[in-house]
PDB file of N, CA and C in Angstrom:
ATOM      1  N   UNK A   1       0.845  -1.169   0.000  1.00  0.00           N
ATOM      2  CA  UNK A   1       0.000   0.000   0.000  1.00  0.00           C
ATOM      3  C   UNK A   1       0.894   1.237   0.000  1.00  0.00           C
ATOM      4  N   UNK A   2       1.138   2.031  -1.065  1.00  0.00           N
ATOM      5  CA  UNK A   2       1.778   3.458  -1.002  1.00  0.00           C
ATOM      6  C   UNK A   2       1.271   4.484  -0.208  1.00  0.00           C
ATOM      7  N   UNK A   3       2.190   5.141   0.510  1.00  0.00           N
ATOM      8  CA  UNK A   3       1.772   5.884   1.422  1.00  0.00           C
ATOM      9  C   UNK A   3       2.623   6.984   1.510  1.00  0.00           C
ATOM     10  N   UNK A   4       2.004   8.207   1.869  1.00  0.00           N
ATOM     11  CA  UNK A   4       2.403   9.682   1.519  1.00  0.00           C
ATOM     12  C   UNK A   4       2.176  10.183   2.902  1.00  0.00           C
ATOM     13  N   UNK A   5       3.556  10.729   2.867  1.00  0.00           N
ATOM     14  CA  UNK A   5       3.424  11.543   4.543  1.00  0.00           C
ATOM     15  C   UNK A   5       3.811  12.541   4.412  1.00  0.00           C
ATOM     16  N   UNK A   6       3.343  14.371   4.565  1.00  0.00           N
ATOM     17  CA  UNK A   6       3.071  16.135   4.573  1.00  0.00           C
ATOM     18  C   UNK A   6       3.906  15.809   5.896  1.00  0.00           C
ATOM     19  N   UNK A   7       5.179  16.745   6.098  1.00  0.00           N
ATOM     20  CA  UNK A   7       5.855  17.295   7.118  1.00  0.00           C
ATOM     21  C   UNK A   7       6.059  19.281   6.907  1.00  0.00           C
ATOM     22  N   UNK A   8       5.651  19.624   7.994  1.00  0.00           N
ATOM     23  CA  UNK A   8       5.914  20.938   8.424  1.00  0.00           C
ATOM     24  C   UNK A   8       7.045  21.339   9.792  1.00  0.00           C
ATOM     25  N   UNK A   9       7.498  22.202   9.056  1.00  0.00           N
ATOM     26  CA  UNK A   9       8.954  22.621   9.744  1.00  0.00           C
ATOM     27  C   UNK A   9       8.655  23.367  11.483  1.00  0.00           C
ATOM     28  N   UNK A  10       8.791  22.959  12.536  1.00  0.00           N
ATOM     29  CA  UNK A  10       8.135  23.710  13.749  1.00  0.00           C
ATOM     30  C   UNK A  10       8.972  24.430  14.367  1.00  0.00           C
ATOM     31  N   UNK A  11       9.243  25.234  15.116  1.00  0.00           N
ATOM     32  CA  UNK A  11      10.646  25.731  16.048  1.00  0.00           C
ATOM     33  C   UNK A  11       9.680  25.246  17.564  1.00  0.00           C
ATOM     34  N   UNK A  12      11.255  24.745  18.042  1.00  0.00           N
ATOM     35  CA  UNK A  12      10.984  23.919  19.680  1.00  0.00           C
ATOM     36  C   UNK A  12      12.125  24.085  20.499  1.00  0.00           C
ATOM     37  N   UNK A  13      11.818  24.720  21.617  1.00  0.00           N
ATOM     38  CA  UNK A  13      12.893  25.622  22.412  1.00  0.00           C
ATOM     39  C   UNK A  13      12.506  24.432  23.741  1.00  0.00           C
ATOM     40  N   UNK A  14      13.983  24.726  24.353  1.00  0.00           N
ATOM     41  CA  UNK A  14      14.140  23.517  25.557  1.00  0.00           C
ATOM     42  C   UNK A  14      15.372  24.242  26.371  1.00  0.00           C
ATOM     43  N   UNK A  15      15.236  23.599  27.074  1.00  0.00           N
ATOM     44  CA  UNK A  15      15.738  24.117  28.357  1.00  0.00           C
ATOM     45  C   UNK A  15      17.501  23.519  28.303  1.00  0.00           C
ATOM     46  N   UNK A  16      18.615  23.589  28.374  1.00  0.00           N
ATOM     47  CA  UNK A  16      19.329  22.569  28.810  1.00  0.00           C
ATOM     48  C   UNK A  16      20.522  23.282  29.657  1.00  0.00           C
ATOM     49  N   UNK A  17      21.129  22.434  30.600  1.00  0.00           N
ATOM     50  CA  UNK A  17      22.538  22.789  31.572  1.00  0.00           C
ATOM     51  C   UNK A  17      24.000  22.292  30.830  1.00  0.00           C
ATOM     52  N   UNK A  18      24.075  23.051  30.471  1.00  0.00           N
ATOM     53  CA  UNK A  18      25.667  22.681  30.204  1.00  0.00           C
ATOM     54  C   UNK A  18      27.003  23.348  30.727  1.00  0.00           C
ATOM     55  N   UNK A  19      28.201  22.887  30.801  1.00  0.00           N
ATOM     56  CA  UNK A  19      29.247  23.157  31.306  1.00  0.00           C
ATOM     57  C   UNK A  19      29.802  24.103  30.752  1.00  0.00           C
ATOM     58  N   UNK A  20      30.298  25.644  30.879  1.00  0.00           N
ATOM     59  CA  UNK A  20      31.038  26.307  30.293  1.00  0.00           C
ATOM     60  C   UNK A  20      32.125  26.920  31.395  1.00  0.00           C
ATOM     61  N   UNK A  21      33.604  26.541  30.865  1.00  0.00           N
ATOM     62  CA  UNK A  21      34.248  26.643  31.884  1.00  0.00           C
ATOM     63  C   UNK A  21      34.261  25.253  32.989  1.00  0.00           C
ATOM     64  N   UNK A  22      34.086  26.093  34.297  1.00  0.00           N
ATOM     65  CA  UNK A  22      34.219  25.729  35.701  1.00  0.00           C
ATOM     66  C   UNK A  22      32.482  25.851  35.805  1.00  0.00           C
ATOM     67  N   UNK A  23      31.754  26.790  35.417  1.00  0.00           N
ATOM     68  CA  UNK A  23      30.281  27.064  35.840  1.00  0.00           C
ATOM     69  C   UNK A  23      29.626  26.085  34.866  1.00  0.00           C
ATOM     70  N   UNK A  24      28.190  25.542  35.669  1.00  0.00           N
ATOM     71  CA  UNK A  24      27.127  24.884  35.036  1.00  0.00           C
ATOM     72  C   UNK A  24      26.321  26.165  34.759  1.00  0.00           C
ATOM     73  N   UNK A  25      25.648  26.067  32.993  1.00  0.00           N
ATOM     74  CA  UNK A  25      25.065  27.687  32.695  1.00  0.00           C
ATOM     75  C   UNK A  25      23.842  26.886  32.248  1.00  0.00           C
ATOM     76  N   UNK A  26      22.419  27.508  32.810  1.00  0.00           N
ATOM     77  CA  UNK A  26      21.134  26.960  31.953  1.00  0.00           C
ATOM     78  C   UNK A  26      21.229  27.857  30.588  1.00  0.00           C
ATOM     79  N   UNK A  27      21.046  26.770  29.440  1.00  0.00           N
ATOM     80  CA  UNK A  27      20.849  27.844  28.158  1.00  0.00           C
ATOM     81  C   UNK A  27      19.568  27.354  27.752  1.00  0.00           C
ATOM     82  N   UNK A  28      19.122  28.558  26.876  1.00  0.00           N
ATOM     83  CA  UNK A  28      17.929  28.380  26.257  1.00  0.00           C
ATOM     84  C   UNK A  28      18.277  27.784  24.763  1.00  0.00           C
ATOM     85  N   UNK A  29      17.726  26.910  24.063  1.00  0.00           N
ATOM     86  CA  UNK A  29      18.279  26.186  22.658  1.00  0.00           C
ATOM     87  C   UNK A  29      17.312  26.302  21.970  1.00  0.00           C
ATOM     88  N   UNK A  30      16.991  26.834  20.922  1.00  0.00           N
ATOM     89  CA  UNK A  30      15.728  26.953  19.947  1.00  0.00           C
ATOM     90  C   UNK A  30      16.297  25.896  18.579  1.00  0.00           C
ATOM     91  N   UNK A  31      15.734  24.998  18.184  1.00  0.00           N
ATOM     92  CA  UNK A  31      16.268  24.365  16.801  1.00  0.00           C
ATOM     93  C   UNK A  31      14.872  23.948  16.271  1.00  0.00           C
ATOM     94  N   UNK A  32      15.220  24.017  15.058  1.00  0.00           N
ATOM     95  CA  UNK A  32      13.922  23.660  13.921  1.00  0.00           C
ATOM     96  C   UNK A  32      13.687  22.257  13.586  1.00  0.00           C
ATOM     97  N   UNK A  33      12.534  21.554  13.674  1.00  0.00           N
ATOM     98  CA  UNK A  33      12.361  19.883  13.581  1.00  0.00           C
ATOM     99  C   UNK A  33      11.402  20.072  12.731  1.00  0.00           C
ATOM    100  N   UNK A  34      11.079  19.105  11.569  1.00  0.00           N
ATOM    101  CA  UNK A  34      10.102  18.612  10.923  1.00  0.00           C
ATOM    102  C   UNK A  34       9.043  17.303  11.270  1.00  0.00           C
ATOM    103  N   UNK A  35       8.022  17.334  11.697  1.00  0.00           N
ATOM    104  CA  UNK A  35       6.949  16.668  11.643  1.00  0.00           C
ATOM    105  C   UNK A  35       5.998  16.498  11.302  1.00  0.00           C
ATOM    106  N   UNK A  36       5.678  15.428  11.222  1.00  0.00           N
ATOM    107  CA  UNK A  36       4.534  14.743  10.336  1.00  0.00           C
ATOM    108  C   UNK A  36       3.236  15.468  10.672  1.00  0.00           C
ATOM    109  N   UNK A  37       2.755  15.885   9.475  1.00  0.00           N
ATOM    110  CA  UNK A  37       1.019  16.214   9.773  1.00  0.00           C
ATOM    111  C   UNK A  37       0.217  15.217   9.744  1.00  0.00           C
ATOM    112  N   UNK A  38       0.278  14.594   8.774  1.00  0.00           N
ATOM    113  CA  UNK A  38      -0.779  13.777   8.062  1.00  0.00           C
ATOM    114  C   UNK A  38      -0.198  12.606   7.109  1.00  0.00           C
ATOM    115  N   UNK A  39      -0.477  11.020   7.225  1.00  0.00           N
ATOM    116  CA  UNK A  39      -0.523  10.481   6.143  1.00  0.00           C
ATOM    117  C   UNK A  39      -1.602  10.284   5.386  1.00  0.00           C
ATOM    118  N   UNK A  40      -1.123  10.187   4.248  1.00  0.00           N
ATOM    119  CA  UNK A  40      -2.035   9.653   3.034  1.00  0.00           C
ATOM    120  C   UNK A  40      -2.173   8.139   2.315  1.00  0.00           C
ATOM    121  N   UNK A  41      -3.028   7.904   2.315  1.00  0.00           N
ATOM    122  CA  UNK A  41      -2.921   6.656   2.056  1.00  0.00           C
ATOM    123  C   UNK A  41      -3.595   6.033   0.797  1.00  0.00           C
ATOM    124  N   UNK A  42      -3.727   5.018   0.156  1.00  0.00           N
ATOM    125  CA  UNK A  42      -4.523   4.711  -0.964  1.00  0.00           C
ATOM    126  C   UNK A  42      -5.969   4.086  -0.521  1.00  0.00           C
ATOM    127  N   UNK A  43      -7.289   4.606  -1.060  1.00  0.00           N
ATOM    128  CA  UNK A  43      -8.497   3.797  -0.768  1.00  0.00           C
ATOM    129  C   UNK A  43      -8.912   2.959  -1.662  1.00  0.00           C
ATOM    130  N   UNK A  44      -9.174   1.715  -1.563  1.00  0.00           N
ATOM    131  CA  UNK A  44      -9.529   0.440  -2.094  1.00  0.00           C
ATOM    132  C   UNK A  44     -11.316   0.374  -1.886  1.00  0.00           C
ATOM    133  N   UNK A  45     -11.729  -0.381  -2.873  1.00  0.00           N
ATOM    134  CA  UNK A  45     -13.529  -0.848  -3.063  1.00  0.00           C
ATOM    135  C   UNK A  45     -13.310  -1.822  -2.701  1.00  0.00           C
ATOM    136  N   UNK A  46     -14.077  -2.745  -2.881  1.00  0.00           N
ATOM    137  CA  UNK A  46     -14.419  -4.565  -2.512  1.00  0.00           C
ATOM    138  C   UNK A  46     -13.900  -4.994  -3.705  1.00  0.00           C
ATOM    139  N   UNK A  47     -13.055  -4.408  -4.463  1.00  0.00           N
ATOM    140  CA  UNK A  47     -12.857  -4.954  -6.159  1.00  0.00           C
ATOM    141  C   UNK A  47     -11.253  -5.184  -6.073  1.00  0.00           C
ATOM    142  N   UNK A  48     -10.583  -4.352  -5.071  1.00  0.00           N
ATOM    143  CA  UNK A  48      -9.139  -3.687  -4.663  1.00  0.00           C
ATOM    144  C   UNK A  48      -9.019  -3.097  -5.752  1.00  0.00           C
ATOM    145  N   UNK A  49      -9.886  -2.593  -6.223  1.00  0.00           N
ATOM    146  CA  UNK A  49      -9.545  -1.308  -7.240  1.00  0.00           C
ATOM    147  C   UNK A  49      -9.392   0.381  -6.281  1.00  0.00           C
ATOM    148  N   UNK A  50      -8.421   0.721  -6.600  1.00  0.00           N
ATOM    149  CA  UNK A  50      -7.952   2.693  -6.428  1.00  0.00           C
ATOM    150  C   UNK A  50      -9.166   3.010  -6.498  1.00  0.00           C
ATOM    151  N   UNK A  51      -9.872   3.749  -5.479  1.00  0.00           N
ATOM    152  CA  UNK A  51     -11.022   4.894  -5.486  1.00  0.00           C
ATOM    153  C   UNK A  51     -10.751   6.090  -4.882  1.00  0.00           C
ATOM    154  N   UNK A  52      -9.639   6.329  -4.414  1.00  0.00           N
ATOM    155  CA  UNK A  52      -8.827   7.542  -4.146  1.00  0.00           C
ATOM    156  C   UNK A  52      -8.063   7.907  -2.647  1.00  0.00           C
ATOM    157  N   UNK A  53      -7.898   8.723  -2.214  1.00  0.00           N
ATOM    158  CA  UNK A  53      -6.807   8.873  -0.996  1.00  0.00           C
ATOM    159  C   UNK A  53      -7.606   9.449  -0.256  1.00  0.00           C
ATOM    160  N   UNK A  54      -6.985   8.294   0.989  1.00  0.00           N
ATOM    161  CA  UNK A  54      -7.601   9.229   2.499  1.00  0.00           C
ATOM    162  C   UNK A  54      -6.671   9.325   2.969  1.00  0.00           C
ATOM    163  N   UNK A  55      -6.988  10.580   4.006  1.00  0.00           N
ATOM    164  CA  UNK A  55      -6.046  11.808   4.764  1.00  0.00           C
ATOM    165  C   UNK A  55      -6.118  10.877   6.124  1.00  0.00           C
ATOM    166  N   UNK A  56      -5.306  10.976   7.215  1.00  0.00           N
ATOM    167  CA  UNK A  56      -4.964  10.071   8.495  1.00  0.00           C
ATOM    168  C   UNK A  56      -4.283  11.101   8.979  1.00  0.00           C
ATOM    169  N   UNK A  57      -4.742  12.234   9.908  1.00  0.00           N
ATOM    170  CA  UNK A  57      -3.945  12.990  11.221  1.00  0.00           C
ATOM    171  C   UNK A  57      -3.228  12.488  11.558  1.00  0.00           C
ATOM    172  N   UNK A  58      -2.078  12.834  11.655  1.00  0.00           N
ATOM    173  CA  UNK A  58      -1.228  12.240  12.908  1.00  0.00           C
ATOM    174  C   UNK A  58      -1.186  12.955  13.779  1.00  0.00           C
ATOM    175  N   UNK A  59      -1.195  12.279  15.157  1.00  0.00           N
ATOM    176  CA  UNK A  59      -1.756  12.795  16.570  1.00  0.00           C
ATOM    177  C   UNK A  59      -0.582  12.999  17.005  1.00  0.00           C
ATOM    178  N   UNK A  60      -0.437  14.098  18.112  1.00  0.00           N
ATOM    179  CA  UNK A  60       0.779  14.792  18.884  1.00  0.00           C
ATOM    180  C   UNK A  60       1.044  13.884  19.845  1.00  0.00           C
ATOM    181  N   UNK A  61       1.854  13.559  20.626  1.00  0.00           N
ATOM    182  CA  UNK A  61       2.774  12.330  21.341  1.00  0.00           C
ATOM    183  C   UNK A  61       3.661  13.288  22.332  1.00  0.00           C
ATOM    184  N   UNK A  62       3.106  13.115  23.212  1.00  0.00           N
ATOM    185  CA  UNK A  62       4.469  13.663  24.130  1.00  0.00           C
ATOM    186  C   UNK A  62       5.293  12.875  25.351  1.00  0.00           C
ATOM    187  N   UNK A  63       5.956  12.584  25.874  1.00  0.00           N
ATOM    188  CA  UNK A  63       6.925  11.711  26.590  1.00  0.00           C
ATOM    189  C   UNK A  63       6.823  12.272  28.039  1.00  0.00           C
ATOM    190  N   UNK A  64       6.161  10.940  28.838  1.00  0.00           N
ATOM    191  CA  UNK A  64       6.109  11.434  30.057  1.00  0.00           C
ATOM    192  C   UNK A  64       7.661  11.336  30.988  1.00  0.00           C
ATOM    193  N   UNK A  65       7.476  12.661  31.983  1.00  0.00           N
ATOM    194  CA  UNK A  65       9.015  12.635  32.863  1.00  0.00           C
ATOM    195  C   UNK A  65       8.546  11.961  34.134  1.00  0.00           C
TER     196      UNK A  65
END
C-alpha cells in the first residue's frame, strides 16, 4: 500500500545545563524539527480497485518525565 506523509517545519525551544568553563550555565536552545502532519494513504472498493486517498492525522505524542 503506497503511502504519503506532509511534514511541516516547527521551532521547539528547551531548556538545557551545560558546562562552560568551571560554571554549570542553563541555556535556552531553539532548533527547527520537521513533523509529520498527516498520512495519506490509498483507498480500495471490494474490487481492490484505487477509489482515491484518504487523509490520516497524525496525533501529537508527548513523553512522560
Amino acid at each position: 500500500m503506497p503511502e504519503r506523509q506532509k511534514y511541516e517545519d516547527k521551532e521547539r525551544t528547551r531548556i538545557d545545563i551545560v558546562k562552560v568553563g568551571e560554571k554549570w550555565v542553563q541555556k535556552e536552545i531553539t532548533e527547527t524539527v520537521s513533523e509529520r502532519v498527516y498520512e495519506e494513504v490509498d483507498l480500495y472498493n471490494e474490487d481492490d480497485e484505487i477509489i482515491g486517498k484518504h487523509t490520516v492525522p497524525v496525533m501529537e505524542s508527548y513523553e512522560e518525565e
